[in-house]
PDB file of N, CA and C in Angstrom:
ATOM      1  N   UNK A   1      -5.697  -3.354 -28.185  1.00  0.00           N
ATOM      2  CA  UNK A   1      -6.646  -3.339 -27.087  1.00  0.00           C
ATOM      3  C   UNK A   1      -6.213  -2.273 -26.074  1.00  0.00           C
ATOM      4  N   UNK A   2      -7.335  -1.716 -26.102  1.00  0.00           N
ATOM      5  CA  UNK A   2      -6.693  -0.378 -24.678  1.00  0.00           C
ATOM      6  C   UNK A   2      -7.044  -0.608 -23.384  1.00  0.00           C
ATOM      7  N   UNK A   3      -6.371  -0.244 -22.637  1.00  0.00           N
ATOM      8  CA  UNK A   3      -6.095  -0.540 -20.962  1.00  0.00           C
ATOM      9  C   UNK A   3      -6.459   0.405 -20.196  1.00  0.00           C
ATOM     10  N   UNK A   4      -7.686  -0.445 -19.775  1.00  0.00           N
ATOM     11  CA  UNK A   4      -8.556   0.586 -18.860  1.00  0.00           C
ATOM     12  C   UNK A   4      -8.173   0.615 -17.606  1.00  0.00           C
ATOM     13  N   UNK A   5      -8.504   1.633 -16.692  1.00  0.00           N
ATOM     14  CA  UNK A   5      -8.438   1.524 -14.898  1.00  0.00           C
ATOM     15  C   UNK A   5      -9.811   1.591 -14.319  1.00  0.00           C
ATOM     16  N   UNK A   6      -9.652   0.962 -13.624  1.00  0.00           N
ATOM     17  CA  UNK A   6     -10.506   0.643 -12.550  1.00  0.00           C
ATOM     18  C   UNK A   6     -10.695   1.633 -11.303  1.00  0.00           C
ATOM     19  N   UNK A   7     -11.507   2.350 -10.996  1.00  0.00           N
ATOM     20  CA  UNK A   7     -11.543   2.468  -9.109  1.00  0.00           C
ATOM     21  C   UNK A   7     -12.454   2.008  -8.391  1.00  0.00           C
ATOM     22  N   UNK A   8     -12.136   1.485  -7.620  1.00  0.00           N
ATOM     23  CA  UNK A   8     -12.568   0.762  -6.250  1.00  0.00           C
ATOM     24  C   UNK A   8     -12.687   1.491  -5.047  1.00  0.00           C
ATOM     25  N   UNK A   9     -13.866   1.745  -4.590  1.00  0.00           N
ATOM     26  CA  UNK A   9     -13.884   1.920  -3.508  1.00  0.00           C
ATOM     27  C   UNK A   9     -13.445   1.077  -2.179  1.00  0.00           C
ATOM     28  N   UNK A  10     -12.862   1.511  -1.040  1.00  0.00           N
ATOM     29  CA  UNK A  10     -12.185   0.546  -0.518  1.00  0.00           C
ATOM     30  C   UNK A  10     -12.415   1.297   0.943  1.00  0.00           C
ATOM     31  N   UNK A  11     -13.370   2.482   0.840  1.00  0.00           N
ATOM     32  CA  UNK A  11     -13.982   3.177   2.837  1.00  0.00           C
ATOM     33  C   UNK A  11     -13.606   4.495   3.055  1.00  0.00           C
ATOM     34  N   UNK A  12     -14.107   4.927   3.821  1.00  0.00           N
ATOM     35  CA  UNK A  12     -13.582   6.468   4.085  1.00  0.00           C
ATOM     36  C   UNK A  12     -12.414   6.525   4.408  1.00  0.00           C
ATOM     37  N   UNK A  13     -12.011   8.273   4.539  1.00  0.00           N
ATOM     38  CA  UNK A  13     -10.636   8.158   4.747  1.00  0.00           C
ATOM     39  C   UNK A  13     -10.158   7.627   6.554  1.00  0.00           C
ATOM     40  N   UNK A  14     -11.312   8.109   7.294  1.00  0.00           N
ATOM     41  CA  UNK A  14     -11.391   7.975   8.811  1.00  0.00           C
ATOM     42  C   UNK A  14     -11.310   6.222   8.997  1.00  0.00           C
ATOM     43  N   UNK A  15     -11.827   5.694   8.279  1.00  0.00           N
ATOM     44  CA  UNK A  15     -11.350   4.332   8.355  1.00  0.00           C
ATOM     45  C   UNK A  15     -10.262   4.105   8.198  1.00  0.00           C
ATOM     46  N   UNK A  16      -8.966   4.440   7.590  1.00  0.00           N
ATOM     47  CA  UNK A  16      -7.490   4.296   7.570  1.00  0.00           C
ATOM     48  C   UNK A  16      -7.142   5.022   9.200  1.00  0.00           C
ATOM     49  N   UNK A  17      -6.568   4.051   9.892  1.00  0.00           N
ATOM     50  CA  UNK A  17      -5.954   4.541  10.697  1.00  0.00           C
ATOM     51  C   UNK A  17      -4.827   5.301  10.791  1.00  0.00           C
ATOM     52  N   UNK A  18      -4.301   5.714  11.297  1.00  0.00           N
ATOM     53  CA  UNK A  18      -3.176   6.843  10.649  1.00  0.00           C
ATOM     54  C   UNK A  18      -2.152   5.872  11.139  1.00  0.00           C
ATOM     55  N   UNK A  19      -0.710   5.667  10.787  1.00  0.00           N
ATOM     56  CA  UNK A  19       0.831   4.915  10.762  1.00  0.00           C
ATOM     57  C   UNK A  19       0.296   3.606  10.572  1.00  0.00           C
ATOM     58  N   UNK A  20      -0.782   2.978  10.630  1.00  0.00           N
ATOM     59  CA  UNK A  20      -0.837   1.610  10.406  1.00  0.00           C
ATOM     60  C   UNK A  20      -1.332   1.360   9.571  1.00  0.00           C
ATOM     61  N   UNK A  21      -1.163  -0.101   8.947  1.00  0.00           N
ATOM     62  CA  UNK A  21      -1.490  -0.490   7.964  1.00  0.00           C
ATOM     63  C   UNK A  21      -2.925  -1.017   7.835  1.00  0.00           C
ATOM     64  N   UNK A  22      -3.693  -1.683   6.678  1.00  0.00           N
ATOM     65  CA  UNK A  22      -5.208  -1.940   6.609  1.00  0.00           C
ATOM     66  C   UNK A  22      -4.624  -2.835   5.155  1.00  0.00           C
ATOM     67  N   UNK A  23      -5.158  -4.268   5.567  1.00  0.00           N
ATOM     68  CA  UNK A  23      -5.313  -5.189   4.601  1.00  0.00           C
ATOM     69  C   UNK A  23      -6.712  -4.988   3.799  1.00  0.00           C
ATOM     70  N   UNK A  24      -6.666  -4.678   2.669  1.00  0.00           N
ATOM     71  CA  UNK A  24      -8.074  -4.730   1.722  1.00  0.00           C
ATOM     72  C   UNK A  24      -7.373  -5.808   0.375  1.00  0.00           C
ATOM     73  N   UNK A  25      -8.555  -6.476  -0.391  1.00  0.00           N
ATOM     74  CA  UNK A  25      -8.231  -7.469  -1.600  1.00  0.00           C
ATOM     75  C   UNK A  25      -9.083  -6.938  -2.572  1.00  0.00           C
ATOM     76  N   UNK A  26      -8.318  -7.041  -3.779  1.00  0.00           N
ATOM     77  CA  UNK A  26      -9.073  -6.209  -4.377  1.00  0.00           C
ATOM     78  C   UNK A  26      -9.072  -7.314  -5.631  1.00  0.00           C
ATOM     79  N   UNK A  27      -9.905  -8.184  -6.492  1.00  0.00           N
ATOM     80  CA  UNK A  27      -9.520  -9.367  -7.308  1.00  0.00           C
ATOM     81  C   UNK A  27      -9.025 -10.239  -6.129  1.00  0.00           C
ATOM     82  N   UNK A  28      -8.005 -10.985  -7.115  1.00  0.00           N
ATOM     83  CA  UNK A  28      -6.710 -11.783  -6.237  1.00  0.00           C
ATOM     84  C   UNK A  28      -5.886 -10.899  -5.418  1.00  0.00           C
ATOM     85  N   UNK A  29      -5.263  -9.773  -5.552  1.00  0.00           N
ATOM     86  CA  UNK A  29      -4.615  -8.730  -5.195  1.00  0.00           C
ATOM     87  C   UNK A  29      -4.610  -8.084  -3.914  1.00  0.00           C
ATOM     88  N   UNK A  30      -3.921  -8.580  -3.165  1.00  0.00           N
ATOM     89  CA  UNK A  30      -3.604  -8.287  -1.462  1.00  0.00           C
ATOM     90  C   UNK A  30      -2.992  -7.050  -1.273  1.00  0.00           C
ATOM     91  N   UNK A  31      -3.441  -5.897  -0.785  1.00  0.00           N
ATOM     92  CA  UNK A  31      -2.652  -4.638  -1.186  1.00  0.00           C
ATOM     93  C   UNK A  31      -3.503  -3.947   0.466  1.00  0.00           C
ATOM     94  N   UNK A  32      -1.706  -3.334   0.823  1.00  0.00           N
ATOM     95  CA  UNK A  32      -1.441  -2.639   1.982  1.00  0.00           C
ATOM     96  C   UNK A  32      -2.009  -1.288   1.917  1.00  0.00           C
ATOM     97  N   UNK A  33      -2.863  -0.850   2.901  1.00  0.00           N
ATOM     98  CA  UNK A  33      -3.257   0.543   2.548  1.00  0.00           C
ATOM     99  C   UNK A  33      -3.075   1.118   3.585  1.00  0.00           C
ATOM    100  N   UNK A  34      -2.019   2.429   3.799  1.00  0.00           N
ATOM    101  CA  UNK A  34      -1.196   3.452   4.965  1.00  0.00           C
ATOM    102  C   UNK A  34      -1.730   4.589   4.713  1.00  0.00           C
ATOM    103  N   UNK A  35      -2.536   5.281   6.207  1.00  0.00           N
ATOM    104  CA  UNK A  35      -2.388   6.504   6.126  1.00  0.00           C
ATOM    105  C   UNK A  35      -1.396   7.089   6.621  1.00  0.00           C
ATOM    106  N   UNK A  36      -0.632   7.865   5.985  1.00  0.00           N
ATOM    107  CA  UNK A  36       0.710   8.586   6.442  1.00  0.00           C
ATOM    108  C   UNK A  36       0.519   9.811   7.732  1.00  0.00           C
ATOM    109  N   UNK A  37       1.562   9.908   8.612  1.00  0.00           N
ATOM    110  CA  UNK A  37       1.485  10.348   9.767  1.00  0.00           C
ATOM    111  C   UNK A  37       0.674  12.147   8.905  1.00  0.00           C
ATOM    112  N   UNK A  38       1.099  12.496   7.891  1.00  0.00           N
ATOM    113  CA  UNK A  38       0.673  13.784   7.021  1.00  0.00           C
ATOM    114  C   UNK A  38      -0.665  13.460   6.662  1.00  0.00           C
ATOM    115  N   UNK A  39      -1.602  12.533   6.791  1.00  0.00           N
ATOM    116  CA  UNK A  39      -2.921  12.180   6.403  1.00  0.00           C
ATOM    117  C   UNK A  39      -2.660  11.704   4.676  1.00  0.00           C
ATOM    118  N   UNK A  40      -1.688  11.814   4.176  1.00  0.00           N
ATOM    119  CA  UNK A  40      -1.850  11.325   2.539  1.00  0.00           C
ATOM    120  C   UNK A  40      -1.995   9.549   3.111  1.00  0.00           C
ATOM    121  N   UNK A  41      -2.883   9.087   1.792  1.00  0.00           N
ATOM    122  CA  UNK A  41      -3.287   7.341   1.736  1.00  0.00           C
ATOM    123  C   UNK A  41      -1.724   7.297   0.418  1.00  0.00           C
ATOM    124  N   UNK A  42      -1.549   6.059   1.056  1.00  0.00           N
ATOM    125  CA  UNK A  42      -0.952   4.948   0.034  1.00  0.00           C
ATOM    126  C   UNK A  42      -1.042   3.752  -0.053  1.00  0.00           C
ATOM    127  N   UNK A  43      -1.134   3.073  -1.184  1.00  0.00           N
ATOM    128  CA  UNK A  43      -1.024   1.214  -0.859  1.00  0.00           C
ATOM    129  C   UNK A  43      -0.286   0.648  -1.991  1.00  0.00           C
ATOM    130  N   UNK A  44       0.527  -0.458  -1.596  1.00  0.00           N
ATOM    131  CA  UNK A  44       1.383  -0.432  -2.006  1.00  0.00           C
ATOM    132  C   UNK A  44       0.890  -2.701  -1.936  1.00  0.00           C
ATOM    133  N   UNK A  45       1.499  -3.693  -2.606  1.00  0.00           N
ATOM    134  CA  UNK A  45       1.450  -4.720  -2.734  1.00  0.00           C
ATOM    135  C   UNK A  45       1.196  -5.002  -1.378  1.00  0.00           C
ATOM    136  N   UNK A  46       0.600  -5.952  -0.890  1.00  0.00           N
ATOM    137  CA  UNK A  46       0.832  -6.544   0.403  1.00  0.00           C
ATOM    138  C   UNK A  46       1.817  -7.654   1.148  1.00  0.00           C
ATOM    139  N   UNK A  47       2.477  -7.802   0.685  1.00  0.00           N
ATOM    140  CA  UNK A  47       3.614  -9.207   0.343  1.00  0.00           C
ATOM    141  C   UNK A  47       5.313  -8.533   0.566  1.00  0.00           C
ATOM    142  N   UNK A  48       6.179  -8.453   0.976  1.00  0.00           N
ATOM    143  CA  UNK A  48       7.387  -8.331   1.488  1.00  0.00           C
ATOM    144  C   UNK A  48       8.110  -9.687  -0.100  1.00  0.00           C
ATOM    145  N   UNK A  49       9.114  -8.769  -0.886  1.00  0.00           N
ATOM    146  CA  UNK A  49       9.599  -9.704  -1.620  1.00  0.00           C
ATOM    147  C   UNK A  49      10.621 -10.335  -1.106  1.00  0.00           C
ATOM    148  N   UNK A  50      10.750 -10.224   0.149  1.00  0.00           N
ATOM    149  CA  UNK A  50      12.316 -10.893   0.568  1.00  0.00           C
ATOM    150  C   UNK A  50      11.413 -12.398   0.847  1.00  0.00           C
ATOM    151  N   UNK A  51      10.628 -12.606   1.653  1.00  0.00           N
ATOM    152  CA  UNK A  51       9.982 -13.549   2.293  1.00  0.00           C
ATOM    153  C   UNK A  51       8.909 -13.828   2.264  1.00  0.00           C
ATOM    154  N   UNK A  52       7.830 -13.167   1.863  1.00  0.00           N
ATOM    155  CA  UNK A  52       6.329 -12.659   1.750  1.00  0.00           C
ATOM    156  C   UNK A  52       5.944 -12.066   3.225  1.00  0.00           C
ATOM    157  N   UNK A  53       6.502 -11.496   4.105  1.00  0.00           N
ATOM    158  CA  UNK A  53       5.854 -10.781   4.783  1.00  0.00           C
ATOM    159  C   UNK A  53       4.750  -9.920   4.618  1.00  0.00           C
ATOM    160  N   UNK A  54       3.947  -9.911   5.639  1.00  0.00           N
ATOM    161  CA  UNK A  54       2.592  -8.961   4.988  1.00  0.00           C
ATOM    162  C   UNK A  54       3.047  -7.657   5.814  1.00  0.00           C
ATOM    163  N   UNK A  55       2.901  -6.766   4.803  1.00  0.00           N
ATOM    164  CA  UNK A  55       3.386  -5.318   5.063  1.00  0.00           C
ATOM    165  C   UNK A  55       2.266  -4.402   5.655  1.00  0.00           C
ATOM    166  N   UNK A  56       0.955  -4.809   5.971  1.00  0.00           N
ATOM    167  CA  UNK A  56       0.081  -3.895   6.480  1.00  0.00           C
ATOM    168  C   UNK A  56       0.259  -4.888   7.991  1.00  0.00           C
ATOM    169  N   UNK A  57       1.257  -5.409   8.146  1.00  0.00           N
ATOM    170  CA  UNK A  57       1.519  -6.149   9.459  1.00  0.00           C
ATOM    171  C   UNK A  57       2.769  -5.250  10.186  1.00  0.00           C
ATOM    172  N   UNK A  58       3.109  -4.450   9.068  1.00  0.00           N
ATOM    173  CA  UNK A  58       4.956  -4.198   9.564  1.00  0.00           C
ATOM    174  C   UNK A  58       4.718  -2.604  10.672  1.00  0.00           C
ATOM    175  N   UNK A  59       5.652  -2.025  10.982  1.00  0.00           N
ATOM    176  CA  UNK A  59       5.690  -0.981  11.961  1.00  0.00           C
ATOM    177  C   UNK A  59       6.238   0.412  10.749  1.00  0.00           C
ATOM    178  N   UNK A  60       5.390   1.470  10.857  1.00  0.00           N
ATOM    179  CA  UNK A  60       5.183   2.624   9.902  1.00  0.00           C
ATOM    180  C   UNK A  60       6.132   3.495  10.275  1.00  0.00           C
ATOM    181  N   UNK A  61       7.632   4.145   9.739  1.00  0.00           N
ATOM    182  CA  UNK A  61       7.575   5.583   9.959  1.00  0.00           C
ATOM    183  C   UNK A  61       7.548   6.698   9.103  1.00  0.00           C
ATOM    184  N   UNK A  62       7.027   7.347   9.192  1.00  0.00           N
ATOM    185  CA  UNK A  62       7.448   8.421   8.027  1.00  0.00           C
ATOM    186  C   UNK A  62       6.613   7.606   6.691  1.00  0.00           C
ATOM    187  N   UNK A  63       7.360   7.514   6.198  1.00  0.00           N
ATOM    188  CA  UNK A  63       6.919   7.210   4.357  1.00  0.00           C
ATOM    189  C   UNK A  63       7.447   5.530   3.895  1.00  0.00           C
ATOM    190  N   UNK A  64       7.538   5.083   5.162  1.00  0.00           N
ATOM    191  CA  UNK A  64       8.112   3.695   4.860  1.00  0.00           C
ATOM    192  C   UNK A  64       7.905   2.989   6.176  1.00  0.00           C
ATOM    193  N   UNK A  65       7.038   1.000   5.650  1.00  0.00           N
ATOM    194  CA  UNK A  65       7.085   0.511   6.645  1.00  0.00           C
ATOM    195  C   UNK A  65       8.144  -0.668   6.478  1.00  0.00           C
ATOM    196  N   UNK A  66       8.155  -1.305   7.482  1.00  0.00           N
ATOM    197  CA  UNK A  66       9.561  -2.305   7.897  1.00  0.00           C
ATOM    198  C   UNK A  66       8.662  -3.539   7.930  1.00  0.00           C
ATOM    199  N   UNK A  67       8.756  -4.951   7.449  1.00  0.00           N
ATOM    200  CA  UNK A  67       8.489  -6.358   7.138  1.00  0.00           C
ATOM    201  C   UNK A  67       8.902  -6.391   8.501  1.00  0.00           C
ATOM    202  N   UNK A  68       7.515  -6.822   8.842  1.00  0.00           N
ATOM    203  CA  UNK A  68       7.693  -7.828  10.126  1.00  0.00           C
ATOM    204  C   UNK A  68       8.590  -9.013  10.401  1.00  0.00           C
ATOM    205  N   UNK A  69       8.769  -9.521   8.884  1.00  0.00           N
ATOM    206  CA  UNK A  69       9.355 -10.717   9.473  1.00  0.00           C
ATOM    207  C   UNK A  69      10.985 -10.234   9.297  1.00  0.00           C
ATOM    208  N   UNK A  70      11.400 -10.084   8.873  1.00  0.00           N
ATOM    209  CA  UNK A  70      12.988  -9.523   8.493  1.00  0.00           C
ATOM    210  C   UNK A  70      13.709  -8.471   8.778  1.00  0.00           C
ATOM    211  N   UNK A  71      12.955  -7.016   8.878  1.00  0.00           N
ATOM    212  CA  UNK A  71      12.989  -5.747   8.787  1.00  0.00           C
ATOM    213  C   UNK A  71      13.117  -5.106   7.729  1.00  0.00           C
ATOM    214  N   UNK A  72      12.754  -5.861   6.490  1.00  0.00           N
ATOM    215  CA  UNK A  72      13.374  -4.596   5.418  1.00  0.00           C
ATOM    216  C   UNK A  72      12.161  -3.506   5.269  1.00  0.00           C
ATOM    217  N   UNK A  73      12.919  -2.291   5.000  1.00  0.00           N
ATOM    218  CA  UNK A  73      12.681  -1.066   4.801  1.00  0.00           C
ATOM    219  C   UNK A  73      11.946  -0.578   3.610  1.00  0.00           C
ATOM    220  N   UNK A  74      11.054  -0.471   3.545  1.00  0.00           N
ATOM    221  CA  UNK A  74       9.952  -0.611   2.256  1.00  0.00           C
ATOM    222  C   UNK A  74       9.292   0.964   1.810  1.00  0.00           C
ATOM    223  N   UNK A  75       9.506   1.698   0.913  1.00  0.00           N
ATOM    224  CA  UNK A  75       9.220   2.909   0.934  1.00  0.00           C
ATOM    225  C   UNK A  75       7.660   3.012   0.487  1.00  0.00           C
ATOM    226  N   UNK A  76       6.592   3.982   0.964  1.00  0.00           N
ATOM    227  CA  UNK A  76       5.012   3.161   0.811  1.00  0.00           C
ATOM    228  C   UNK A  76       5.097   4.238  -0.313  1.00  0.00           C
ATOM    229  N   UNK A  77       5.888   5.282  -0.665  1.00  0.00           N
ATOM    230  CA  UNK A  77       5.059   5.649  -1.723  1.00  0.00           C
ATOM    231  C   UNK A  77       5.260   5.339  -3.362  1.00  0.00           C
ATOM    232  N   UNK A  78       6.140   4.671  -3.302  1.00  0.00           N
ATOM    233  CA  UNK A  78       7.142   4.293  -4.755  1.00  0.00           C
ATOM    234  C   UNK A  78       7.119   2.560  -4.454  1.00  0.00           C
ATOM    235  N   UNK A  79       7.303   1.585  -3.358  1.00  0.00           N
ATOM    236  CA  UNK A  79       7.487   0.510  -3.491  1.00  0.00           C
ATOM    237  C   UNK A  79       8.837  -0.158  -3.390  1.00  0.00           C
ATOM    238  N   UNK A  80       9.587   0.797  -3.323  1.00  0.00           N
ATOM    239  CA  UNK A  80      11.115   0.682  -3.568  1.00  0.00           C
ATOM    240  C   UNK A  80      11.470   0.098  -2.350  1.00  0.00           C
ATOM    241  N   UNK A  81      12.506  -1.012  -2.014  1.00  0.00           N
ATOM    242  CA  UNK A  81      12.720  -1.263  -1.120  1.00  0.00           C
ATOM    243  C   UNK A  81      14.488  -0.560  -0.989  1.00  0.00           C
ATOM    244  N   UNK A  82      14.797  -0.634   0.240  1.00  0.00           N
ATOM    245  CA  UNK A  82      15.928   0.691   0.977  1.00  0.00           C
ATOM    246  C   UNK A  82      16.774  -0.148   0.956  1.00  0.00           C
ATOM    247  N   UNK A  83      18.259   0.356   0.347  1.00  0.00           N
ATOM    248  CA  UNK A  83      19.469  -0.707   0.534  1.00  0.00           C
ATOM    249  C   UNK A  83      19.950  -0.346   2.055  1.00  0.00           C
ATOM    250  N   UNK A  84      20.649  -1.604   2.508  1.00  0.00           N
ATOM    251  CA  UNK A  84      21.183  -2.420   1.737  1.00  0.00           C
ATOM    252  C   UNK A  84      20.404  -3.596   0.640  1.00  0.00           C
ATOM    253  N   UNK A  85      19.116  -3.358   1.110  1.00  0.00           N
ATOM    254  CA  UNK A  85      18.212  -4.931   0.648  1.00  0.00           C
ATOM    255  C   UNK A  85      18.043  -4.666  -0.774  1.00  0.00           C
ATOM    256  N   UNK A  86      17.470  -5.169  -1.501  1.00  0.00           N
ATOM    257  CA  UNK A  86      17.310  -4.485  -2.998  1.00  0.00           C
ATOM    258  C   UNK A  86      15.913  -5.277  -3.416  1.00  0.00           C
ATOM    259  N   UNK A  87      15.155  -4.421  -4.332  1.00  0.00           N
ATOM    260  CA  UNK A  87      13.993  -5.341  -4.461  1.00  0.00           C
ATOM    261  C   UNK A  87      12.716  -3.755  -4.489  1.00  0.00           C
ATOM    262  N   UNK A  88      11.450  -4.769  -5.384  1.00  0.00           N
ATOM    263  CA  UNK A  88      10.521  -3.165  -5.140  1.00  0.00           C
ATOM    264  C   UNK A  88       9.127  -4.128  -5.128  1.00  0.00           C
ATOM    265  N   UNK A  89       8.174  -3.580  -4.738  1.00  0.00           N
ATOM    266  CA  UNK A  89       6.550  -4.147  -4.939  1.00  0.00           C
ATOM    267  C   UNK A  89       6.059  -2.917  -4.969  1.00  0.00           C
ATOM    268  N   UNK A  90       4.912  -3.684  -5.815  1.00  0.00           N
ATOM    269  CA  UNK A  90       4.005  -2.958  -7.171  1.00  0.00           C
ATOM    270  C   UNK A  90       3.175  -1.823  -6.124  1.00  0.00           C
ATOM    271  N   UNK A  91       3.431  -0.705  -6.367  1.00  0.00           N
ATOM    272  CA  UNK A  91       2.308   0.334  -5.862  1.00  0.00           C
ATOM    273  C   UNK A  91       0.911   0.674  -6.444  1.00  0.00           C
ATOM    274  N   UNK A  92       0.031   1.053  -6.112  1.00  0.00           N
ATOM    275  CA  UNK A  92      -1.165   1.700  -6.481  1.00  0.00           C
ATOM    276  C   UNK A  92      -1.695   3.212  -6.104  1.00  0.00           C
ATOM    277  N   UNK A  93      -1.765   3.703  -7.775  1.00  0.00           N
ATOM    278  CA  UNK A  93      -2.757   5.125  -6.774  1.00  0.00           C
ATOM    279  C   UNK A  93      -3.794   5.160  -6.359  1.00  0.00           C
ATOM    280  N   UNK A  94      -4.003   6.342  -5.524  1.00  0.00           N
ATOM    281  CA  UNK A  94      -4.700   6.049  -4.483  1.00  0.00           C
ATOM    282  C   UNK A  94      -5.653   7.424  -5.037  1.00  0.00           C
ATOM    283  N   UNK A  95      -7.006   7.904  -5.394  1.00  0.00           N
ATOM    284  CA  UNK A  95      -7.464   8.980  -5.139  1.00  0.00           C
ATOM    285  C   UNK A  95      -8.594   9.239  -3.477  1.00  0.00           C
ATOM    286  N   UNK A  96      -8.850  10.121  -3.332  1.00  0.00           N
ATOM    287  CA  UNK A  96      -9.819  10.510  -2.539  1.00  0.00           C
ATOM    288  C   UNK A  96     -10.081  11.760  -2.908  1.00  0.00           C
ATOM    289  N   UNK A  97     -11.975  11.599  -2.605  1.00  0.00           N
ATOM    290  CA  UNK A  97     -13.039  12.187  -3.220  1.00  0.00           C
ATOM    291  C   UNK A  97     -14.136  12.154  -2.224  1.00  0.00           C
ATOM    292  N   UNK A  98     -14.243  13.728  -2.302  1.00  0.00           N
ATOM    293  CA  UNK A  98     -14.778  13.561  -1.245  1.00  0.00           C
ATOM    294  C   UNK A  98     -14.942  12.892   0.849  1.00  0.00           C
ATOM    295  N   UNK A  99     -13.678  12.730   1.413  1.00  0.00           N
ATOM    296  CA  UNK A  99     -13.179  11.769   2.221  1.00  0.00           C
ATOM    297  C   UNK A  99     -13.596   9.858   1.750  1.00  0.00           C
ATOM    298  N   UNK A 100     -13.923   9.929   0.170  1.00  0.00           N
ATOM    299  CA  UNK A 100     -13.842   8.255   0.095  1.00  0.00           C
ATOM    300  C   UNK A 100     -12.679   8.023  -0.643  1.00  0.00           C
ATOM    301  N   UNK A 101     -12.209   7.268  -0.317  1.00  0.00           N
ATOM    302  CA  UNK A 101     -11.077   6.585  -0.478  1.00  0.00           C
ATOM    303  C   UNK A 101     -10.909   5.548  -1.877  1.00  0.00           C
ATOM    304  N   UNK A 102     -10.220   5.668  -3.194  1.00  0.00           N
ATOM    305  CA  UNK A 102     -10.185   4.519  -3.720  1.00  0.00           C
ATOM    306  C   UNK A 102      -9.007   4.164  -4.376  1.00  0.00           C
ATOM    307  N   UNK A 103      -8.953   3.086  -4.968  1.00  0.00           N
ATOM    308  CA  UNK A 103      -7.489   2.480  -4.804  1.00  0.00           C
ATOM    309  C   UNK A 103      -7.980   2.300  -6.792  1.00  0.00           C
ATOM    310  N   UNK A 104      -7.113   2.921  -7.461  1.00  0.00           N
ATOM    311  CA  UNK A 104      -6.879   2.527  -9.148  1.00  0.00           C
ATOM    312  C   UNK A 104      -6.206   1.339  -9.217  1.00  0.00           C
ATOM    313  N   UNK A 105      -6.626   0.436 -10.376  1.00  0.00           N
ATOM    314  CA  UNK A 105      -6.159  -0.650 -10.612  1.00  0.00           C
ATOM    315  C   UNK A 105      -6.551  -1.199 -12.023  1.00  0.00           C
ATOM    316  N   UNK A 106      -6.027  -1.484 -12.908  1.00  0.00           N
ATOM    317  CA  UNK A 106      -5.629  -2.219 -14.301  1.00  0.00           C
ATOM    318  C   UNK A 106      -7.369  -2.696 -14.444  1.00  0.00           C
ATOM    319  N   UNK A 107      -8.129  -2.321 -14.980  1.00  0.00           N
ATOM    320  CA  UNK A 107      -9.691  -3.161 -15.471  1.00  0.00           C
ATOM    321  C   UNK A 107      -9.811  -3.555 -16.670  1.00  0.00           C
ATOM    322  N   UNK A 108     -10.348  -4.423 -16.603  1.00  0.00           N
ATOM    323  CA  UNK A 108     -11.138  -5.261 -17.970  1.00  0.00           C
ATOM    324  C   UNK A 108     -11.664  -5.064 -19.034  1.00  0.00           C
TER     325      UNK A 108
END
């Protein structure tokens, strides 16, 4: 069986605010969407694996936001979380077309 992708539209790019985060659901799937201080989109799981913090809650710099509830250091474009902490959540690409915005994801 072959494994298709999905895109979803999910708003223009002017709808991403720039350093902060934007909760969108996409299925079941809670996923953080950052425009980077450089205008590139990323989104990345919405959920903090230390605790479940929601990461379109956390404070942005650069290429990584920080879990509100704990501080860990979460890199938005890979998922990787920054030692000392250890740990990663699932990223998504992101295209834009035309200033619309959509988020790829695993389809049916």
């Amino acid at each position: 069986m072959e494994n298709t992708i999905k895109r979803v539209f999910i708003g223009t790019k002017e709808d991403m605010p720039r350093k902060l985060g934007k909760t969108t659901v996409i299925g079941n799937t809670e996923i953080a969407v950052f425009r980077l201080e450089n205008g590139n989109i990323r989104a990345i799981e919405n959920r903090c694996p230390h605790k479940g913090g929601v990461l379109a809650e956390g404070i942005v710099s650069g290429e990584f936001v920080f879990c509100p509830m704990h501080d860990w250091k979460i890199c938005i474009t890979d998922g990787k979380v920054q030692a000392p902490d250890i740990g990663c959540v699932k990223s998504f690409p992101v295209e834009v077309i035309e200033d619309q915005v959509f988020i790829l994801v695993d389809g049916e």
